[in-house]
Each structure stands twice: as C-alpha cells, then as structure tokens.
N, C-alpha and C. Protein backbone atom coordinates (compact mmCIF):
# COMPACT_ATOMS: atom_id res chain seq x y z
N UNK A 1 -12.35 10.64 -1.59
CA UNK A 1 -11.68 10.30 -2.82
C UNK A 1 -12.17 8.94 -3.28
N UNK A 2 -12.54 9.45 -4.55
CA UNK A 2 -13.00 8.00 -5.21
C UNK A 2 -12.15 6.69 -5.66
N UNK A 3 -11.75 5.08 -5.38
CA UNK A 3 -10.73 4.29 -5.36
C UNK A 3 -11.20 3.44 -6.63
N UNK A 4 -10.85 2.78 -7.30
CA UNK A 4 -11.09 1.53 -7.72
C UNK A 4 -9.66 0.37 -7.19
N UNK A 5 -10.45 -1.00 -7.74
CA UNK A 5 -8.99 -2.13 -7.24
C UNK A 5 -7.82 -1.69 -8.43
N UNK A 6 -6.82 -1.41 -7.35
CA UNK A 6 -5.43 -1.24 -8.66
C UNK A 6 -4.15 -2.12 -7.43
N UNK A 7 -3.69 -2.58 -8.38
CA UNK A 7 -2.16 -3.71 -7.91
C UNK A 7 -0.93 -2.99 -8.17
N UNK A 8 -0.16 -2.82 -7.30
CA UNK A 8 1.41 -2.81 -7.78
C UNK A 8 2.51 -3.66 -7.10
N UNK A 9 3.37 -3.63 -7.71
CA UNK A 9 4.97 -4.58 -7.53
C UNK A 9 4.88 -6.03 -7.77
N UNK A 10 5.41 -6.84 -7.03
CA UNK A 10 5.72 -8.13 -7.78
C UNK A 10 5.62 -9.01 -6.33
N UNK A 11 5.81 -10.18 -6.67
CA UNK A 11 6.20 -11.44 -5.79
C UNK A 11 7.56 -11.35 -5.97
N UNK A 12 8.98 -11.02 -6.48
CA UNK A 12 10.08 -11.55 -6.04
C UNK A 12 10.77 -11.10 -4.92
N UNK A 13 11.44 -11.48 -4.67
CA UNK A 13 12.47 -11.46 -3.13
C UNK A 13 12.65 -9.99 -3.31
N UNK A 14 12.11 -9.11 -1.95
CA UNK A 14 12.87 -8.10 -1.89
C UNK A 14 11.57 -6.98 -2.71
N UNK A 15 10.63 -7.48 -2.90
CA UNK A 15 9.96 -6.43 -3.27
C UNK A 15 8.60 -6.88 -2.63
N UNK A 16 7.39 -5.66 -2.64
CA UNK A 16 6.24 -6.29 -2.07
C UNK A 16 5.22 -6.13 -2.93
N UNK A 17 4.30 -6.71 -3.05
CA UNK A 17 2.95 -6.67 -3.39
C UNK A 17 1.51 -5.96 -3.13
N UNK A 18 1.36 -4.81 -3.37
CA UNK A 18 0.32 -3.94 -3.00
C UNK A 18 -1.16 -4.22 -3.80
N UNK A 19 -2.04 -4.39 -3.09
CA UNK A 19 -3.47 -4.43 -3.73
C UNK A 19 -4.01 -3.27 -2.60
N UNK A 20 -4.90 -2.19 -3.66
CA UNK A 20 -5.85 -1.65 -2.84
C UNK A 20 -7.11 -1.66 -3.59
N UNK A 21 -8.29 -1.08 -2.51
CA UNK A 21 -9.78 -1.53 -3.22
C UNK A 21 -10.35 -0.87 -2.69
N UNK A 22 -11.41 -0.33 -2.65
CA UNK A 22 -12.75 0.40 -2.10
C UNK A 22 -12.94 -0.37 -0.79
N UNK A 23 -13.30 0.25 0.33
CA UNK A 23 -13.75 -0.13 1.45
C UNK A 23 -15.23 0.64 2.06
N UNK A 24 -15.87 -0.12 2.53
CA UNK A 24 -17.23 0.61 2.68
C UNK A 24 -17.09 1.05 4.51
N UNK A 25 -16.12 0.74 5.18
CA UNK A 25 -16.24 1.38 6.53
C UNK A 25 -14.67 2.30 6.67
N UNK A 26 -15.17 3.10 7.41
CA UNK A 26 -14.13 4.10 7.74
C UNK A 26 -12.52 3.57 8.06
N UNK A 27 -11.47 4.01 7.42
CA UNK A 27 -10.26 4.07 8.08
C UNK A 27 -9.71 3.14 6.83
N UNK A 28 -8.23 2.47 7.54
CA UNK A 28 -7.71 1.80 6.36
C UNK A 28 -7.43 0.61 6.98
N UNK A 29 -8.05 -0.47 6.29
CA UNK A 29 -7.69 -1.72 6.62
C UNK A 29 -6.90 -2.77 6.00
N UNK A 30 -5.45 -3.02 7.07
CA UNK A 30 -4.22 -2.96 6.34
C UNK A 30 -4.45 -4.89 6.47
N UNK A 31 -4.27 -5.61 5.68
CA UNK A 31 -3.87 -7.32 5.61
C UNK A 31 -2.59 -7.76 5.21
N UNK A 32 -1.64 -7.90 5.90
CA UNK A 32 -0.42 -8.19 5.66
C UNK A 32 0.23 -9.62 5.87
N UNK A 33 0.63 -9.57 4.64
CA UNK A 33 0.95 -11.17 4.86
C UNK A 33 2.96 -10.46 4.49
N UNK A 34 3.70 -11.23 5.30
CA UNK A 34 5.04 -11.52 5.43
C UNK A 34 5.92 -11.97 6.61
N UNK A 35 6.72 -12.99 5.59
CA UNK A 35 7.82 -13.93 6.86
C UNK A 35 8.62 -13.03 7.81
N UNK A 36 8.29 -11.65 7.64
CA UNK A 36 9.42 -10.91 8.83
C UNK A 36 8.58 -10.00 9.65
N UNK A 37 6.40 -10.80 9.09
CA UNK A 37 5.73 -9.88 10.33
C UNK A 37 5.94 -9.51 11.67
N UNK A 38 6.67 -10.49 12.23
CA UNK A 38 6.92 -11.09 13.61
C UNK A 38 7.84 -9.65 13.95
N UNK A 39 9.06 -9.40 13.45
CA UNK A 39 9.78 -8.45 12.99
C UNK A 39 9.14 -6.98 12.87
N UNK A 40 9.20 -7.03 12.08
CA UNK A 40 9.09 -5.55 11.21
C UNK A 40 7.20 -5.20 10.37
N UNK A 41 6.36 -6.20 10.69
CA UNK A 41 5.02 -5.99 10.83
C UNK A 41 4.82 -4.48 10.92
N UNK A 42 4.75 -3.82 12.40
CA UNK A 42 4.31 -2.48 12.55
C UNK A 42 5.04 -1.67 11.62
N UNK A 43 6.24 -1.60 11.53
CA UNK A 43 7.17 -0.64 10.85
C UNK A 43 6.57 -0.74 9.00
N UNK A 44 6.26 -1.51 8.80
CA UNK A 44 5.29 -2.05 7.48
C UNK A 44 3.96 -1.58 7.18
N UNK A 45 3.44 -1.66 8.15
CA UNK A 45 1.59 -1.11 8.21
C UNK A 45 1.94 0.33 8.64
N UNK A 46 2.78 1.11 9.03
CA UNK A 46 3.58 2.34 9.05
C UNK A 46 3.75 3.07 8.46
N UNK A 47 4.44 2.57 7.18
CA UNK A 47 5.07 2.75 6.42
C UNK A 47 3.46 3.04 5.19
N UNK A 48 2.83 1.86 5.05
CA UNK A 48 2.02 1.82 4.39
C UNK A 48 0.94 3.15 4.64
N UNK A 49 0.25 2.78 5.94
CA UNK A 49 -0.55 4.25 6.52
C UNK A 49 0.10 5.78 5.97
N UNK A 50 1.48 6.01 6.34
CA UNK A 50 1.19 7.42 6.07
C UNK A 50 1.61 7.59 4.70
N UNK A 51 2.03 6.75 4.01
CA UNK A 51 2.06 6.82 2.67
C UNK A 51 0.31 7.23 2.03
N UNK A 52 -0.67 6.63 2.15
CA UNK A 52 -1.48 6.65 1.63
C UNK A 52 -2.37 7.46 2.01
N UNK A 53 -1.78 8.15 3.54
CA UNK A 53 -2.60 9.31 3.98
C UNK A 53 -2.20 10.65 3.61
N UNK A 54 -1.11 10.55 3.28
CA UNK A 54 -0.52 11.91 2.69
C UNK A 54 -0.44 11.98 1.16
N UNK A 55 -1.45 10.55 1.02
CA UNK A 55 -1.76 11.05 -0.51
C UNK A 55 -3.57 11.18 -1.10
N UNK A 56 -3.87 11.35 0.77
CA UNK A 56 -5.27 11.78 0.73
C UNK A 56 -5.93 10.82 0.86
N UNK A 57 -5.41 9.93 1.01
CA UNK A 57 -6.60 8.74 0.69
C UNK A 57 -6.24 7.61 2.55
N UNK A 58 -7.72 7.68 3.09
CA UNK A 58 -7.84 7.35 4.70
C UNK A 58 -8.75 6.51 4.50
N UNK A 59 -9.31 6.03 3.74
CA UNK A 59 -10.79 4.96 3.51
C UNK A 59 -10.34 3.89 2.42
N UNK A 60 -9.71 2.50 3.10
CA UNK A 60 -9.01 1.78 1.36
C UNK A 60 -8.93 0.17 2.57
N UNK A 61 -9.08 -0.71 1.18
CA UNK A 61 -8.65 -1.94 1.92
C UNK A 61 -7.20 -2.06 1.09
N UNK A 62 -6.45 -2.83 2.00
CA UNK A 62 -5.14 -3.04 1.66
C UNK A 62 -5.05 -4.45 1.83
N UNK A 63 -4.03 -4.80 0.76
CA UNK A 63 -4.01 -6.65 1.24
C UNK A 63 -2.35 -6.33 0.36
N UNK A 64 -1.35 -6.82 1.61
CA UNK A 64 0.29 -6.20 1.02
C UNK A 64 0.84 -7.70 0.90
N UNK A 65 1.70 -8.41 0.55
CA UNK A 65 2.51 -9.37 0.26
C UNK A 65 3.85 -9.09 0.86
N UNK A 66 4.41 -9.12 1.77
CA UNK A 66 5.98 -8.58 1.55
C UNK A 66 6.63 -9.85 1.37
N UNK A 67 8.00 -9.38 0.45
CA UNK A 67 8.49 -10.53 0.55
C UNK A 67 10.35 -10.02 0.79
N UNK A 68 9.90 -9.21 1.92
CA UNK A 68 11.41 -8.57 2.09
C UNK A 68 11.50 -6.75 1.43
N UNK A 69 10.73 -6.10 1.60
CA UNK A 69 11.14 -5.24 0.51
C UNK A 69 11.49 -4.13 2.16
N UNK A 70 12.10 -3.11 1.27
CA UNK A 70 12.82 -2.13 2.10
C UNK A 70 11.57 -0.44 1.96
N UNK A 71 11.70 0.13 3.31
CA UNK A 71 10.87 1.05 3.25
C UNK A 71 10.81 2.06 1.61
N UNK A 72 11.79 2.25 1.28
CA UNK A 72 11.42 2.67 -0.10
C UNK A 72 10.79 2.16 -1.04
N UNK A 73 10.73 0.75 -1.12
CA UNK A 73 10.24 0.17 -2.05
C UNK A 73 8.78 -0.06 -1.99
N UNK A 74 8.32 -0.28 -0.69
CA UNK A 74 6.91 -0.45 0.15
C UNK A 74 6.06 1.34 0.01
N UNK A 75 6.88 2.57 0.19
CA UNK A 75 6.51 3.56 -0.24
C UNK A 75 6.21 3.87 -1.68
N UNK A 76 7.12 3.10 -2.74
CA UNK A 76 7.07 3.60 -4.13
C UNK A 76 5.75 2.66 -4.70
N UNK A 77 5.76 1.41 -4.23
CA UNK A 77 4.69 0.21 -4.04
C UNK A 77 3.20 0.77 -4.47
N UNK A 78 3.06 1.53 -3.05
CA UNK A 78 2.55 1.71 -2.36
C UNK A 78 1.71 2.96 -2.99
N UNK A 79 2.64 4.53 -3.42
CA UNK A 79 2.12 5.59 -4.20
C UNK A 79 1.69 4.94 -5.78
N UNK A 80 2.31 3.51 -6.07
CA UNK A 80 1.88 3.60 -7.32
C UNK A 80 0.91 2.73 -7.86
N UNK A 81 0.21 2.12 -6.85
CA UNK A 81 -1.13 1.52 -6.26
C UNK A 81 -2.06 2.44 -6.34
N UNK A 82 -1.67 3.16 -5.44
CA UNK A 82 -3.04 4.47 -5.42
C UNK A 82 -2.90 5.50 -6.17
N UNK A 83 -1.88 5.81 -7.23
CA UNK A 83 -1.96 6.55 -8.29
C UNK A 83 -3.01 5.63 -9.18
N UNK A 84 -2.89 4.38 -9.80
CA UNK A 84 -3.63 3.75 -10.43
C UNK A 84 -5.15 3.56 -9.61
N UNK A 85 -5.46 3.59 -8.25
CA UNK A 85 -6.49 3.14 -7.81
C UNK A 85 -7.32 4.80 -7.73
N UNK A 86 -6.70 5.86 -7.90
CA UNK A 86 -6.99 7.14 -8.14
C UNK A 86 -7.64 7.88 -9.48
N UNK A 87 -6.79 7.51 -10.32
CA UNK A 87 -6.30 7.96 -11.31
C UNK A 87 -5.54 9.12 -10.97
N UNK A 88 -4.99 9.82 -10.23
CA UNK A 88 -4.68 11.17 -9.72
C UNK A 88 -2.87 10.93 -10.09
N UNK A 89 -2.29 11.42 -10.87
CA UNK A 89 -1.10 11.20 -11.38
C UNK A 89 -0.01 11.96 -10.01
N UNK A 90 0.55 12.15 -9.01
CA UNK A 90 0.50 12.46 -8.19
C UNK A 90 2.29 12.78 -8.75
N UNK A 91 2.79 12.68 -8.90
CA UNK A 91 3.77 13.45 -9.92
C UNK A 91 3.99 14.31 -10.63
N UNK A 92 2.83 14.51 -11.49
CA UNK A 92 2.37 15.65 -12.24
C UNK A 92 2.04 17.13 -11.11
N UNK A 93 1.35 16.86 -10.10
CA UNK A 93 1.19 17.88 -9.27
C UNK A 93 1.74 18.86 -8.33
C-alpha cells in the first residue's frame, strides 16, 4: 500500500498527535514521545500497531505525541492518519 506524510489530532491534554510517512525498510517504526511512556508506552505502540495493521498498512514510520489520550482516541488518531496517508476512505467500505 502506497503512504504519503499525513498528520492527525492535536497537542492538547488528553489527545495525541499522529504523524505517519513512507518508510523504506520493512515493518512499522513506532517513535513515541509521552510523559506516561514509563507507564503505558507498550499499551500505546499496541494500540497503535494493530490499528494500522488491520487497516493493511505494516510498512509506515510513525512519530506519536501523547499527551494523555485514551485508547479510543489513539485508535480514531490513528485510522484518521492513515485514511489521509492512504487516501483509502476506510468508512466508506
């Protein structure tokens, strides 16, 4: 699946920041920056992975921001990153 760079969500409290981009080596390489990595890190890069694998897409760089956000929000983030980094309206289908 073909990617371009597409962004979603915000910097405020409680929500996170998704960038994805083309990656030239296999798999998904997750960069996470947040104050509750220590915490909830894995459960985050988790969350992120099968989101983006069950929307087909296994080859992506990721660079996430959290700044508190809750697994739904990191999922919705997250599909609407790679709907834009797709173009693939993934709603429609």
């Amino acid at each position: 699946m073909e990617l371009k760079q597409a962004t979603a969500g915000t910097m405020e409290s409680g929500d996170i920041m998704i960038q994805i981009a083309p990656c030239e080596k296999e798999g998904l390489n997750i960069d996470l920056q947040s104050s509750v990595a220590y915490q909830f890190g894995d459960q985050i890069r988790k969350v992120i992975v099968e989101t983006l694998e069950g929307l087909g897409i296994t080859r992506a760089e990721v660079h996430a921001t959290d700044k508190g956000a809750l697994d739904c929000t990191i999922r919705a983030r997250v599909t609407a990153a790679a709907v834009r980094a797709t173009g693939k309206d993934v709603w429609k289908d």
